[in-house]
C-alpha atoms as a PDB file:
ATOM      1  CA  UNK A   1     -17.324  -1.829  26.071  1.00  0.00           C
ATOM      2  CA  UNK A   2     -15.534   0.856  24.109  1.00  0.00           C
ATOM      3  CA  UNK A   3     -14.894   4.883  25.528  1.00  0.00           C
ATOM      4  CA  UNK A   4     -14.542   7.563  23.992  1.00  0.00           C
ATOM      5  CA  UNK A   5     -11.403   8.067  24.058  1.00  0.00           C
ATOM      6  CA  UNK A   6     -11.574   4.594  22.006  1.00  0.00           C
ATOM      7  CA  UNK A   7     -12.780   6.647  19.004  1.00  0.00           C
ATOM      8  CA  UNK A   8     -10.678   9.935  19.114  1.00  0.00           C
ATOM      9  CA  UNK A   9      -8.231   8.736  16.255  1.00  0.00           C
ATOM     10  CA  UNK A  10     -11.156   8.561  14.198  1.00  0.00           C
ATOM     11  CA  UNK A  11     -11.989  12.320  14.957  1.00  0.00           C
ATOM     12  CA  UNK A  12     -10.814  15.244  12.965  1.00  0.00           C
ATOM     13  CA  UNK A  13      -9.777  18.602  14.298  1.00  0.00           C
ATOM     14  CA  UNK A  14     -12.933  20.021  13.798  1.00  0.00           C
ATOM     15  CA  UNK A  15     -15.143  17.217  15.003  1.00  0.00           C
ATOM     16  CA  UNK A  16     -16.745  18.562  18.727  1.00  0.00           C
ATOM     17  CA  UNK A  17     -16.886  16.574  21.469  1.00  0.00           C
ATOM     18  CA  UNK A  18     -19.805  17.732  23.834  1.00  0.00           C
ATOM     19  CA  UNK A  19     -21.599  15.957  27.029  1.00  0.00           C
ATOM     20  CA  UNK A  20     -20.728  13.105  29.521  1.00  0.00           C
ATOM     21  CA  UNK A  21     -16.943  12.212  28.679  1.00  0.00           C
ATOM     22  CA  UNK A  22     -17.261   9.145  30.541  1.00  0.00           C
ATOM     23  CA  UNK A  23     -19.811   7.395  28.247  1.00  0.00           C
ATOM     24  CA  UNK A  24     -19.288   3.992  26.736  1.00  0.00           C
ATOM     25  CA  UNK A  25     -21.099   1.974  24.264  1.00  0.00           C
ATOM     26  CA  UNK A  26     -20.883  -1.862  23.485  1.00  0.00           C
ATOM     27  CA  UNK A  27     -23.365  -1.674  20.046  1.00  0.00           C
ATOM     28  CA  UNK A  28     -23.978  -0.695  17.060  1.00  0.00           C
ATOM     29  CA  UNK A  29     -28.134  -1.405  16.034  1.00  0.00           C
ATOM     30  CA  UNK A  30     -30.615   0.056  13.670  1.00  0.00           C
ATOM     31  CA  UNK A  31     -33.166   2.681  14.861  1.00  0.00           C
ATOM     32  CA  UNK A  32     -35.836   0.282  16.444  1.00  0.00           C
ATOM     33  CA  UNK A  33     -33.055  -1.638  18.675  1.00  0.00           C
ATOM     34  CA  UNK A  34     -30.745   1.140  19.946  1.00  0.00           C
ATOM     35  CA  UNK A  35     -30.320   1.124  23.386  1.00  0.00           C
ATOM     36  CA  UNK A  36     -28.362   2.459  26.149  1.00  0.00           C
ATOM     37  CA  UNK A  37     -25.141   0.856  25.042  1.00  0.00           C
ATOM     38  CA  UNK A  38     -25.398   1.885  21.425  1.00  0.00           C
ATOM     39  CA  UNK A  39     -23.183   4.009  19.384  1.00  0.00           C
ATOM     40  CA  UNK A  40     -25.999   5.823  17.565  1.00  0.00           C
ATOM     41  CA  UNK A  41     -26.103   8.243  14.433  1.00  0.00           C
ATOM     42  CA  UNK A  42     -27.914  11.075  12.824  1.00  0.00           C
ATOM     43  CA  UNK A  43     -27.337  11.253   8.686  1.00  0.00           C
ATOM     44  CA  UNK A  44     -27.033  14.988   7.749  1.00  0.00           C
ATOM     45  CA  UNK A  45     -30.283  14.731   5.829  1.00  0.00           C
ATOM     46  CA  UNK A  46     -32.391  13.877   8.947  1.00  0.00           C
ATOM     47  CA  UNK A  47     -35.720  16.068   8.640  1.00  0.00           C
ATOM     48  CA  UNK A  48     -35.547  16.786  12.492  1.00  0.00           C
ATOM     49  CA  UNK A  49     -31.913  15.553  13.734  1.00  0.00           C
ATOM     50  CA  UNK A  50     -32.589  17.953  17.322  1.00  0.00           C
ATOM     51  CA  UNK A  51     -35.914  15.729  17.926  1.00  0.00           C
ATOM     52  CA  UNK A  52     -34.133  12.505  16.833  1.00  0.00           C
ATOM     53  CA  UNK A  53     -31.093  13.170  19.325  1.00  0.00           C
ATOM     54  CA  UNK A  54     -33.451  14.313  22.339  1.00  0.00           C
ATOM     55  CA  UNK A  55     -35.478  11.013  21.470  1.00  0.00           C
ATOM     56  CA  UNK A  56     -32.431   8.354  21.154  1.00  0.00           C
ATOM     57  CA  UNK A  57     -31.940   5.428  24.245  1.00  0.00           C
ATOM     58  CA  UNK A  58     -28.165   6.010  23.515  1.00  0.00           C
ATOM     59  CA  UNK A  59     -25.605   7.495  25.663  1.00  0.00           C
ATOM     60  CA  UNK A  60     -23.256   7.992  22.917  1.00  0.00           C
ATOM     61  CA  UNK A  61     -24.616  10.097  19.712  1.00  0.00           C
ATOM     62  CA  UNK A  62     -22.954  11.412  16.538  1.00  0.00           C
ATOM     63  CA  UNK A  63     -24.680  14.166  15.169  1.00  0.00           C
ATOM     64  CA  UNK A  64     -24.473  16.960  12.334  1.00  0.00           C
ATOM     65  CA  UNK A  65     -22.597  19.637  13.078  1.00  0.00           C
ATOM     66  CA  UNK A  66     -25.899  21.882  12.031  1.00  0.00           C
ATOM     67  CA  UNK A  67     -27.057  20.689  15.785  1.00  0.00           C
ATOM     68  CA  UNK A  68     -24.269  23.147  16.913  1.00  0.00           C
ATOM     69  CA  UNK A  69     -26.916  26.333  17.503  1.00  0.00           C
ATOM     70  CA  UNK A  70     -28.659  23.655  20.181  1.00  0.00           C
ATOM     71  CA  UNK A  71     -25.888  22.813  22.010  1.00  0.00           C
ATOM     72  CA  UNK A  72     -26.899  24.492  25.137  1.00  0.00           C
ATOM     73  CA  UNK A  73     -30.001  22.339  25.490  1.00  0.00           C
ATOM     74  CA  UNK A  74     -28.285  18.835  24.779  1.00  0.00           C
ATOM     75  CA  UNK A  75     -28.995  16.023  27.276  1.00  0.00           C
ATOM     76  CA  UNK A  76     -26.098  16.361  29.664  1.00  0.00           C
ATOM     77  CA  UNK A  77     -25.880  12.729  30.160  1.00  0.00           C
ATOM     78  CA  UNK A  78     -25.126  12.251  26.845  1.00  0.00           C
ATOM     79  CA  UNK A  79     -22.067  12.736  24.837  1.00  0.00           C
ATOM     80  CA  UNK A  80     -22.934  14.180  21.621  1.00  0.00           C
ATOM     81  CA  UNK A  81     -19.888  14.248  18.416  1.00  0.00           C
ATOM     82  CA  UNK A  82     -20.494  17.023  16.125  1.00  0.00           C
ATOM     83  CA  UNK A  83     -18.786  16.297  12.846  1.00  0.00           C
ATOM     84  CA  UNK A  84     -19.590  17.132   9.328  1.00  0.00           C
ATOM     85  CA  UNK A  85     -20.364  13.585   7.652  1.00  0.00           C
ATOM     86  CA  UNK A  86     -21.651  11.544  10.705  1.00  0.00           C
ATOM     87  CA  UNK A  87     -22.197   8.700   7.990  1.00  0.00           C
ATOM     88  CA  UNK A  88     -18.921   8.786   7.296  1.00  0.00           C
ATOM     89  CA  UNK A  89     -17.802   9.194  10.471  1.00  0.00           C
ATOM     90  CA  UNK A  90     -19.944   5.756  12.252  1.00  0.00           C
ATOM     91  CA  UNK A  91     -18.600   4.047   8.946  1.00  0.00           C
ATOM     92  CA  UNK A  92     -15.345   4.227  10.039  1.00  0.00           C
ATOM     93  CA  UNK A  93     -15.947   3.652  13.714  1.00  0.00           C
ATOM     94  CA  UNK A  94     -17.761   0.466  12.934  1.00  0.00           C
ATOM     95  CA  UNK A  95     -15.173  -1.288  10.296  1.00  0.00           C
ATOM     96  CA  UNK A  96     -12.378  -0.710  12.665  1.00  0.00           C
ATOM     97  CA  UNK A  97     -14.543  -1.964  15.848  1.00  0.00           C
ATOM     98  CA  UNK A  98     -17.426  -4.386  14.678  1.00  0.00           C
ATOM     99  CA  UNK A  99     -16.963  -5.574  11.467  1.00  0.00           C
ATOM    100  CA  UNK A 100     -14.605  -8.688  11.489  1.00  0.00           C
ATOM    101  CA  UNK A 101     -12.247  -9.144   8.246  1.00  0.00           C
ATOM    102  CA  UNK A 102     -10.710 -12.568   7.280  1.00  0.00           C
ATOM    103  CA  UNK A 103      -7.617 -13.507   8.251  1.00  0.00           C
ATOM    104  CA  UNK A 104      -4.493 -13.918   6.336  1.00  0.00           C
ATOM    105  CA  UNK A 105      -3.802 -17.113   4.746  1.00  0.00           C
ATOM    106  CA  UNK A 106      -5.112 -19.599   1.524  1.00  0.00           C
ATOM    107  CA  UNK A 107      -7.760 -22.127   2.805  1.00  0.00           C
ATOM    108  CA  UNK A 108      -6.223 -25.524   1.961  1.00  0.00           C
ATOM    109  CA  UNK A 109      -9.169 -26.508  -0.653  1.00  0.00           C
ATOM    110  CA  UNK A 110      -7.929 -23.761  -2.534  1.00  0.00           C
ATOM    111  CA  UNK A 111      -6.610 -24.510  -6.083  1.00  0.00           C
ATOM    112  CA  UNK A 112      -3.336 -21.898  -6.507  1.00  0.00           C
ATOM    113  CA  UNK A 113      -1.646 -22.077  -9.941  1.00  0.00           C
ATOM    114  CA  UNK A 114       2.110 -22.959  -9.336  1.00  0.00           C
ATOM    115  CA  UNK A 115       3.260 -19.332 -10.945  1.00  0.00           C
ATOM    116  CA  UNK A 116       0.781 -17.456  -9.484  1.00  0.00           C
ATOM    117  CA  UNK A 117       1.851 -14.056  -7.895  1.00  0.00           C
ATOM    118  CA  UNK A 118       0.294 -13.486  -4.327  1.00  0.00           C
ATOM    119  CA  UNK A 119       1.309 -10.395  -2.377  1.00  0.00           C
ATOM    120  CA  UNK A 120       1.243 -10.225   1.322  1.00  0.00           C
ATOM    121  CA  UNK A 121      -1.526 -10.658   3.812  1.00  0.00           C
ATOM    122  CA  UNK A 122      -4.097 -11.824   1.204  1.00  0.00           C
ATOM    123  CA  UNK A 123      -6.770 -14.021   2.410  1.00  0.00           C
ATOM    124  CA  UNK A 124      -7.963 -16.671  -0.249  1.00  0.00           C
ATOM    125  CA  UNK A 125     -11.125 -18.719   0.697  1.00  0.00           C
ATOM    126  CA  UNK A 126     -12.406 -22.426   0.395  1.00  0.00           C
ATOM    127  CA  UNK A 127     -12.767 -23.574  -3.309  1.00  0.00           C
ATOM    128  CA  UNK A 128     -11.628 -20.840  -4.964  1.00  0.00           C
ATOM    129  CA  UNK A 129      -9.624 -21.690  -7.875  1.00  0.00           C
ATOM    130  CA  UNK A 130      -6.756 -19.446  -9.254  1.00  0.00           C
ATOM    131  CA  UNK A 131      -4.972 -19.134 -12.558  1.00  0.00           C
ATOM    132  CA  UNK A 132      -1.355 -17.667 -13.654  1.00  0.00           C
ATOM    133  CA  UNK A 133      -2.107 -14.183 -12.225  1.00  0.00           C
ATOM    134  CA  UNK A 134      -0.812 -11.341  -9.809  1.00  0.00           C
ATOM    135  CA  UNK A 135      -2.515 -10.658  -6.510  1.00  0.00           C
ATOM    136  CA  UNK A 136      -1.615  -7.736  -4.845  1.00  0.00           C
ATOM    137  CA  UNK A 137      -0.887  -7.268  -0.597  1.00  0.00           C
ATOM    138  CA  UNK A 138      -3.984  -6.892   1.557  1.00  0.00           C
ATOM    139  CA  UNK A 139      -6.801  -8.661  -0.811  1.00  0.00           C
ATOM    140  CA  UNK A 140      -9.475 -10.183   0.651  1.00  0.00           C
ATOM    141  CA  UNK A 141     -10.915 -13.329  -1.897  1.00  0.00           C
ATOM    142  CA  UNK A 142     -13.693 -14.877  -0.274  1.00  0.00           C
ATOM    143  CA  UNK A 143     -15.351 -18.283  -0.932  1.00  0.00           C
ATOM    144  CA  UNK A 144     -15.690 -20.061  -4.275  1.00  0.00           C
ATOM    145  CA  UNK A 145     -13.865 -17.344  -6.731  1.00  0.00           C
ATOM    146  CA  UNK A 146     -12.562 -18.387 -10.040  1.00  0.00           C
ATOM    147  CA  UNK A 147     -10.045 -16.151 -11.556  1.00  0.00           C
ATOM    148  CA  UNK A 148      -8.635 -17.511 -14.465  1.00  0.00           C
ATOM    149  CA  UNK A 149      -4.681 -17.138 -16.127  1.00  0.00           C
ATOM    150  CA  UNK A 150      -3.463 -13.284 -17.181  1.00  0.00           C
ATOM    151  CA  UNK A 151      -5.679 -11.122 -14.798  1.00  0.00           C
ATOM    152  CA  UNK A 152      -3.906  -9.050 -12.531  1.00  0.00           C
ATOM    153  CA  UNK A 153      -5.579  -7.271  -9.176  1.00  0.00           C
ATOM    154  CA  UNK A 154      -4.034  -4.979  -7.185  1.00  0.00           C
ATOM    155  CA  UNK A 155      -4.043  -3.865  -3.318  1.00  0.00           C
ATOM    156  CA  UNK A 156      -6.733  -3.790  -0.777  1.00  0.00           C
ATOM    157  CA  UNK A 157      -9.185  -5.448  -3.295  1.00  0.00           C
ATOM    158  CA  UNK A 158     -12.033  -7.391  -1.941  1.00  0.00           C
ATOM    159  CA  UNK A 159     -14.054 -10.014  -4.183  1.00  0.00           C
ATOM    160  CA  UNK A 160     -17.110 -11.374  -2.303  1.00  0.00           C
ATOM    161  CA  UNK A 161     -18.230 -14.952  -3.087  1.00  0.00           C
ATOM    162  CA  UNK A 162     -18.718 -17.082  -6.509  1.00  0.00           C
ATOM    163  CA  UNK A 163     -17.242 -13.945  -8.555  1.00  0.00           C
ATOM    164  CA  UNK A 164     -15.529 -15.231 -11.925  1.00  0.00           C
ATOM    165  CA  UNK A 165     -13.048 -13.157 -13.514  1.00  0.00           C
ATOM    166  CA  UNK A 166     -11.074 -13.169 -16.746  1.00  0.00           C
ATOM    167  CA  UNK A 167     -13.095 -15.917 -18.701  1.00  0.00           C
ATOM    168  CA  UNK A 168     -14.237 -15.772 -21.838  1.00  0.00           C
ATOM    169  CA  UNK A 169     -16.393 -13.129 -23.247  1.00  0.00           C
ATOM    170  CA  UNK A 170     -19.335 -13.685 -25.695  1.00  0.00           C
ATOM    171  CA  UNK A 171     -18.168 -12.956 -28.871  1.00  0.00           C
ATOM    172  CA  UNK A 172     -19.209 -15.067 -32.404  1.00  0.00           C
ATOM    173  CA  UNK A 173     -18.685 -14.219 -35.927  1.00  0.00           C
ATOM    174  CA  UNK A 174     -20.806 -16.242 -38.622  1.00  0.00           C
ATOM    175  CA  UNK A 175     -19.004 -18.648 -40.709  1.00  0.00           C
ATOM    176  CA  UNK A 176     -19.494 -19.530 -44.478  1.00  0.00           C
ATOM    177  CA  UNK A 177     -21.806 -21.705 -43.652  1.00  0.00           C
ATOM    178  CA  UNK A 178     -24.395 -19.454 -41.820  1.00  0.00           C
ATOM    179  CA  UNK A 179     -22.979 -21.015 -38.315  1.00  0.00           C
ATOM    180  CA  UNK A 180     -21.342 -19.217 -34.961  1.00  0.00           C
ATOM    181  CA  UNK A 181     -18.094 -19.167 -34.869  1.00  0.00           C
ATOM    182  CA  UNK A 182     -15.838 -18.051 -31.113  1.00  0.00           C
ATOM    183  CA  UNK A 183     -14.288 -15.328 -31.424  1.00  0.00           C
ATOM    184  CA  UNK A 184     -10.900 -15.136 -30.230  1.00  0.00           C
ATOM    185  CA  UNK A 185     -11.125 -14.215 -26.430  1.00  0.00           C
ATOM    186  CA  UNK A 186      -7.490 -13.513 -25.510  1.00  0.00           C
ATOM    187  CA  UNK A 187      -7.116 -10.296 -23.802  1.00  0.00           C
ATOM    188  CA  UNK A 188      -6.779  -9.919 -19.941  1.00  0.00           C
ATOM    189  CA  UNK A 189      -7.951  -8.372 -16.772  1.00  0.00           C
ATOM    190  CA  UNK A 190      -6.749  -5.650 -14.535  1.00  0.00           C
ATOM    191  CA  UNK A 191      -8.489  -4.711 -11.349  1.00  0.00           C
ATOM    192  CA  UNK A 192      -6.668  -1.721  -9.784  1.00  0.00           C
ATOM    193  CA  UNK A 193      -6.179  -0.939  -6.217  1.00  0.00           C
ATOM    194  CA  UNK A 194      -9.368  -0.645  -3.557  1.00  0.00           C
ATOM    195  CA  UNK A 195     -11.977  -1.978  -5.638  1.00  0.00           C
ATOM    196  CA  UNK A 196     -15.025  -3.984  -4.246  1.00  0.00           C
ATOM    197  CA  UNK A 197     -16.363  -6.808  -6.463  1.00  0.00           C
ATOM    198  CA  UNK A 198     -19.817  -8.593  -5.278  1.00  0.00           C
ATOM    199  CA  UNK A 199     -20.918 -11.887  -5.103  1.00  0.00           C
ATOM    200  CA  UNK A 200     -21.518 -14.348  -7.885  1.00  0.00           C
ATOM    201  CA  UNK A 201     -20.385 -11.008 -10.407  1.00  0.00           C
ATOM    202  CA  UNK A 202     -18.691 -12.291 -13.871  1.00  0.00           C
ATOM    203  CA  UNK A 203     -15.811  -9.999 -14.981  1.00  0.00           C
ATOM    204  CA  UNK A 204     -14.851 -11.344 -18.882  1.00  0.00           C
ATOM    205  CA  UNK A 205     -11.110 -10.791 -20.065  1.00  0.00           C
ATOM    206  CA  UNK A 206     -10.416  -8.507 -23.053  1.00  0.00           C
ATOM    207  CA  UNK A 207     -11.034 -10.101 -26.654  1.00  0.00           C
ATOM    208  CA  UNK A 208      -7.688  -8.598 -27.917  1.00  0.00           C
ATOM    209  CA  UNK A 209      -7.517  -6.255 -25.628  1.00  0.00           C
ATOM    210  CA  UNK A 210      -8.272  -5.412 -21.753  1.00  0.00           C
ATOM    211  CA  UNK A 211     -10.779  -5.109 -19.542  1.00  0.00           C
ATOM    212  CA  UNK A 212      -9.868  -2.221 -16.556  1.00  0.00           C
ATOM    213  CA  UNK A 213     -11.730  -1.982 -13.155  1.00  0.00           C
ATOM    214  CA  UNK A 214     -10.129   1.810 -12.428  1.00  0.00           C
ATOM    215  CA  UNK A 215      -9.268   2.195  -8.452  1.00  0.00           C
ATOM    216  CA  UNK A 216     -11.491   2.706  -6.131  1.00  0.00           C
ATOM    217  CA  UNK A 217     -14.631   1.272  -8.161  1.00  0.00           C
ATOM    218  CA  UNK A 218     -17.106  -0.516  -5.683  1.00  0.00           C
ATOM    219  CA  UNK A 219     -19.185  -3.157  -8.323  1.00  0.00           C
ATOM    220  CA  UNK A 220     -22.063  -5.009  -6.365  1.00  0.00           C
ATOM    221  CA  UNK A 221     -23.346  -8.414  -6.472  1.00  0.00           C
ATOM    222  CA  UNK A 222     -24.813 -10.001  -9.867  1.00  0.00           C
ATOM    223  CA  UNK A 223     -23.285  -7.584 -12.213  1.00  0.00           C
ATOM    224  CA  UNK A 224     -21.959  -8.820 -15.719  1.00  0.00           C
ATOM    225  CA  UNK A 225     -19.157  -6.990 -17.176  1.00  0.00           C
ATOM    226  CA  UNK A 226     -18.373  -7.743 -21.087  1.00  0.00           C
ATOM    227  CA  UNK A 227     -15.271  -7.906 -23.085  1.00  0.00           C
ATOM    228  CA  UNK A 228     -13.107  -4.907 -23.411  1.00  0.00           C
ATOM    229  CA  UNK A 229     -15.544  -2.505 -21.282  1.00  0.00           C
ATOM    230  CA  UNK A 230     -13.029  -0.277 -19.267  1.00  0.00           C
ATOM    231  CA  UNK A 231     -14.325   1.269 -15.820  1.00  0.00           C
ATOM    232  CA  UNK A 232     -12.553   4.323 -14.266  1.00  0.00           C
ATOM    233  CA  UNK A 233     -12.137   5.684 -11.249  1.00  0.00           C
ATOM    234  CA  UNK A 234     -15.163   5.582  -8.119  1.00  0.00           C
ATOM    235  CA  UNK A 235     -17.513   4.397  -9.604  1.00  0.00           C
ATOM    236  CA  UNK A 236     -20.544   2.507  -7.985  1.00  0.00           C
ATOM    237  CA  UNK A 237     -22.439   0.082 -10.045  1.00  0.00           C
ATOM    238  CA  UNK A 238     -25.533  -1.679  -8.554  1.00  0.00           C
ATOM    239  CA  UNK A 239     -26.520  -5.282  -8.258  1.00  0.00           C
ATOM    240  CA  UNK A 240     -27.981  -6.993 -11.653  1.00  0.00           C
ATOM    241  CA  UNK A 241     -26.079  -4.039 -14.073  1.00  0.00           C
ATOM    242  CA  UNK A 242     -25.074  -5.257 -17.442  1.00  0.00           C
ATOM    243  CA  UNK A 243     -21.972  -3.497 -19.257  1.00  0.00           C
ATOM    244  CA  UNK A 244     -21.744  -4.895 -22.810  1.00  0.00           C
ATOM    245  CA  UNK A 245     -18.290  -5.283 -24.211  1.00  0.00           C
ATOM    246  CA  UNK A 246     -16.645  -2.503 -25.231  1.00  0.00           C
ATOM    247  CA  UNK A 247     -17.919   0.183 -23.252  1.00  0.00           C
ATOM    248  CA  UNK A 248     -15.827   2.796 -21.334  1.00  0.00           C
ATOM    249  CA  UNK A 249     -16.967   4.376 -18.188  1.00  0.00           C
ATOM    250  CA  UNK A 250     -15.602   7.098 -16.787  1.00  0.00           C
ATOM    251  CA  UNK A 251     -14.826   8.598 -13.362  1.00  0.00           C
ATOM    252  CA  UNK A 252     -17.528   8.575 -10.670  1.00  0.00           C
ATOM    253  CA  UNK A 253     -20.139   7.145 -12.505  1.00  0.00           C
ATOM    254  CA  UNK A 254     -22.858   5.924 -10.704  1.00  0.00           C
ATOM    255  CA  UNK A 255     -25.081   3.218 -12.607  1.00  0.00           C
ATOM    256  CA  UNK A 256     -28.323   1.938 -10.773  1.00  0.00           C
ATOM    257  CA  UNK A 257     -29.929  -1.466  -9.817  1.00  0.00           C
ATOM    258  CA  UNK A 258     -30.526  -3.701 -13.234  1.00  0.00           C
ATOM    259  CA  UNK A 259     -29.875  -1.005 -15.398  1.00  0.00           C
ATOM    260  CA  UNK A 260     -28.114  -2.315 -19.310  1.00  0.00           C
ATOM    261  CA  UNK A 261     -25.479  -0.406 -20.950  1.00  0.00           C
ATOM    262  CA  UNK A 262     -25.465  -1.246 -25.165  1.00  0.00           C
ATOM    263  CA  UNK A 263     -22.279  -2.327 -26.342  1.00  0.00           C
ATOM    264  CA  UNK A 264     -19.565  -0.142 -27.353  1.00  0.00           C
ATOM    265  CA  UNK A 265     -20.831   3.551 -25.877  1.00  0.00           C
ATOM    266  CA  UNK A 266     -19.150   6.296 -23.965  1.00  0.00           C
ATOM    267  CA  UNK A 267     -20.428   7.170 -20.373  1.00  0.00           C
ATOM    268  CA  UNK A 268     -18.776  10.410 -19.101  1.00  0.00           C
ATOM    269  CA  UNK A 269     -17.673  11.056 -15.724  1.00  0.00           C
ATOM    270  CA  UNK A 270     -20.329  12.153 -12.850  1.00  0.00           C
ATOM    271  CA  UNK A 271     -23.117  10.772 -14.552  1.00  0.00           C
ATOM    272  CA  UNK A 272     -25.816   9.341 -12.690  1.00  0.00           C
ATOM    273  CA  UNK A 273     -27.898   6.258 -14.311  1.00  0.00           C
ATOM    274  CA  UNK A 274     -30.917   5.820 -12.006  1.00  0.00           C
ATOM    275  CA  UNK A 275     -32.276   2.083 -11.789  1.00  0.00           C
ATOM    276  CA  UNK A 276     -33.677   0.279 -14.303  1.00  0.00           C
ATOM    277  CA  UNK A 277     -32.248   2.427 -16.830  1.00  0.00           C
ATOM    278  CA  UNK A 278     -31.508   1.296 -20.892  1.00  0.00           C
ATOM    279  CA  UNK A 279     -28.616   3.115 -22.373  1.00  0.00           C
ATOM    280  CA  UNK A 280     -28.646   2.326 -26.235  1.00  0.00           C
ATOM    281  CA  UNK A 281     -26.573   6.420 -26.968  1.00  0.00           C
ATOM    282  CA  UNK A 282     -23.209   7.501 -25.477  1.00  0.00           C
ATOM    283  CA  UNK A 283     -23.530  10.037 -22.766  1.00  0.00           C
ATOM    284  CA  UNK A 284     -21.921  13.129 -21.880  1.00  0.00           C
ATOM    285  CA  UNK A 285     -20.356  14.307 -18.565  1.00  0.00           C
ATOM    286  CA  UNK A 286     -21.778  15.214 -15.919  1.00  0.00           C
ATOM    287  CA  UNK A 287     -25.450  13.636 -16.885  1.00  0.00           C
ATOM    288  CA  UNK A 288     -28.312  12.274 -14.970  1.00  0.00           C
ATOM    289  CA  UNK A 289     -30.676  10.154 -16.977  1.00  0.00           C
ATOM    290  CA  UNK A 290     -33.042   7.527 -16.536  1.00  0.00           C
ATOM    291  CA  UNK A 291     -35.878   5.260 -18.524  1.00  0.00           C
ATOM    292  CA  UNK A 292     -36.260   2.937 -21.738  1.00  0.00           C
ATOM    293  CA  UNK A 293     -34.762   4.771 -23.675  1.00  0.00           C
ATOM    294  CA  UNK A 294     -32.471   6.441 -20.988  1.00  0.00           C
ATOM    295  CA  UNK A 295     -32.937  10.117 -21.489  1.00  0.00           C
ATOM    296  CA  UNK A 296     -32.363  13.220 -19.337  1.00  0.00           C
ATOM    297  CA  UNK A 297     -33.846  12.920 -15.902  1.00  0.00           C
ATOM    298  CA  UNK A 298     -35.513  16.248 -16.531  1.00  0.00           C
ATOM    299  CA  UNK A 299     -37.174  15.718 -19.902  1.00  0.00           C
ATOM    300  CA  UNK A 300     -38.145  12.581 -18.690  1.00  0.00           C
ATOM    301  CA  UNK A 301     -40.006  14.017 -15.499  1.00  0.00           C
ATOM    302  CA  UNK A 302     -41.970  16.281 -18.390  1.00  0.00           C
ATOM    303  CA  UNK A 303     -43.010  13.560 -20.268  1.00  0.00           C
ATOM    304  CA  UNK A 304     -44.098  11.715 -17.148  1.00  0.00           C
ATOM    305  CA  UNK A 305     -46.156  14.818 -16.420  1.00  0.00           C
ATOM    306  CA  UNK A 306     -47.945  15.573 -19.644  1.00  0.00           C
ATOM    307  CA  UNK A 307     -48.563  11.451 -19.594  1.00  0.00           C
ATOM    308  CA  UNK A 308     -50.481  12.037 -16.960  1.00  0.00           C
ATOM    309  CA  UNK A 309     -52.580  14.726 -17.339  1.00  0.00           C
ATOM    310  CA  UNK A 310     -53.634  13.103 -20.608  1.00  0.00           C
ATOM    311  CA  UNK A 311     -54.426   9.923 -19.033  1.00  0.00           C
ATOM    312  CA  UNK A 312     -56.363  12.035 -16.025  1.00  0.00           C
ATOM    313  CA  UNK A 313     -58.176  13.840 -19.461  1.00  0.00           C
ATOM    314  CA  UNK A 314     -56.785  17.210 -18.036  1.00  0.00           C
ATOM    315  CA  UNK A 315     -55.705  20.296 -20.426  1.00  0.00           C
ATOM    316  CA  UNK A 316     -51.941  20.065 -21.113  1.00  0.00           C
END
């Protein structure tokens, strides 16, 4: 069981503590299985968080801080935590308390190159086989990763299972004879601090030059990354996303579920690619786009609406 004074380092100066002080909770659970012992949460965007909070089993609730007019009427057996971001703040309450990270230490089926660089406290898992490359202090490398000779990752990175990183890209030039020829594939890696990278993903080493994860990106599971692309900072990109080689991505770019990026464009930073999305044109900052073609969000939503007045046989 965990009090709340368990949880005040994870509280800001502003956060407000209000209620029962002597609450605990043992749980964490999604909305149909909270219970008494829960630590439960209201996201900010909650249609009617006051309802929500007077409805909850749990004892222990964090809340918006837009709640704070209806303080007067909380549940006094409860202990309600004001705060601005509660998603935030439950995240960090539940990686330090209920999530369970891998220990330190290289599983002994693991294949370690002889000149390989490992920093400190980095977990390597069963099978995984790595090549000549750095590893910085505090990476997690779960189960079954390849990453091959030249590719260097920084601190705090975490690389779920099956990823591959730094082989070959797909490159081919035609011979005299009308046949596929490689392509020299000879470039490198480099995954910068606090980056996420999921599950059976396939990051492909420069052809001459580098491929750059920037800090802080978060890549999900079943992404392929081409040759040469170069990711900035923050950005989230969703489960079945292809990057063809050659791209750059900016800063806090957010690309959707099994959208394709064309070879050799420009996205600019704060652009949002909703899923699904085909991106054949370089795109400027600060864009939001989506469809086959991708195109603006909003002349998209037009089109969608004159399509279907015309198909309803209304005027347009």
């Amino acid at each position: 069981m965990y009090s709340i004074k368990d949880i005040t380092k994870y509280l800001s100066n502003e956060d407000i503590v209000l209620g029962n002080l002597e609450n605990k909770f043992s749980n964490l659970s999604d909305v149909a299985h909270i219970n008494e012992e829960s630590l439960d949460w209201i996201h900010s965007r909650n249609r009617d968080p006051y309802q929500y909070l007077l409805n909850s089993k749990a004892n222990v609730i964090i809340a918006p801080k837009s709640l704070q007019s209806y303080s007067n009427s909380f549940p006094l057996e409860k202990t309600v935590i004001l705060t601005d971001n509660p998603m935030l703040l439950i995240s960090k309450i539940a990686r330090d308390l209920f999530v369970k990270m891998p220990e330190p230490g290289i599983h002994n089926s693991a294949y370690i190159h002889p000149e390989a660089i490992i920093g400190e406290n980095v977990h390597i898992g069963a099978f995984c086989c790595i090549g000549k490359c750095s590893i910085g202090a505090d990476t997690i490398i779960l189960n079954n990763v390849t990453i091959e000779d030249g590719v260097s990752i920084g601190e705090n990175v975490y690389i779920k299972n099956g990823a591959r990183i730094g082989q070959t890209g797909f490159g081919f030039v035609k011979n005299e004879m009308g046949e596929w020829e490689k392509f020299p594939q000879i470039g490198n890696v480099i995954i910068e601090d606090n980056v996420e990278i999921g599950a059976n993903t396939c990051i492909d080493r420069g052809a001459l030059s580098t491929t750059t994860i920037g800090y802080g990106t978060k890549i999900d599971n079943l992404v392929h990354i081409g040759h040469n692309v170069r990711i900035g900072r923050n950005c989230i990109i969703i489960c079945n996303v292809s990057i063809a080689g050659n791209c750059i991505i900016e800063d806090d770019v957010w690309i959707g579920a099994s959208s394709t990026i064309k070879n050799g464009l420009n996205i600019g930073s704060n652009t949002f690619i909703s899923m699904g999305s085909v991106v054949i044109y370089n795109i400027p900052s600060n864009s939001d786009i989506i469809g086959y073609p991708a195109e603006p969000k909003k002349l998209f939503v037009k089109k969608q609406a004159i399509l279907d007045k015309k198909l309803k046989g209304e005027s347009i």
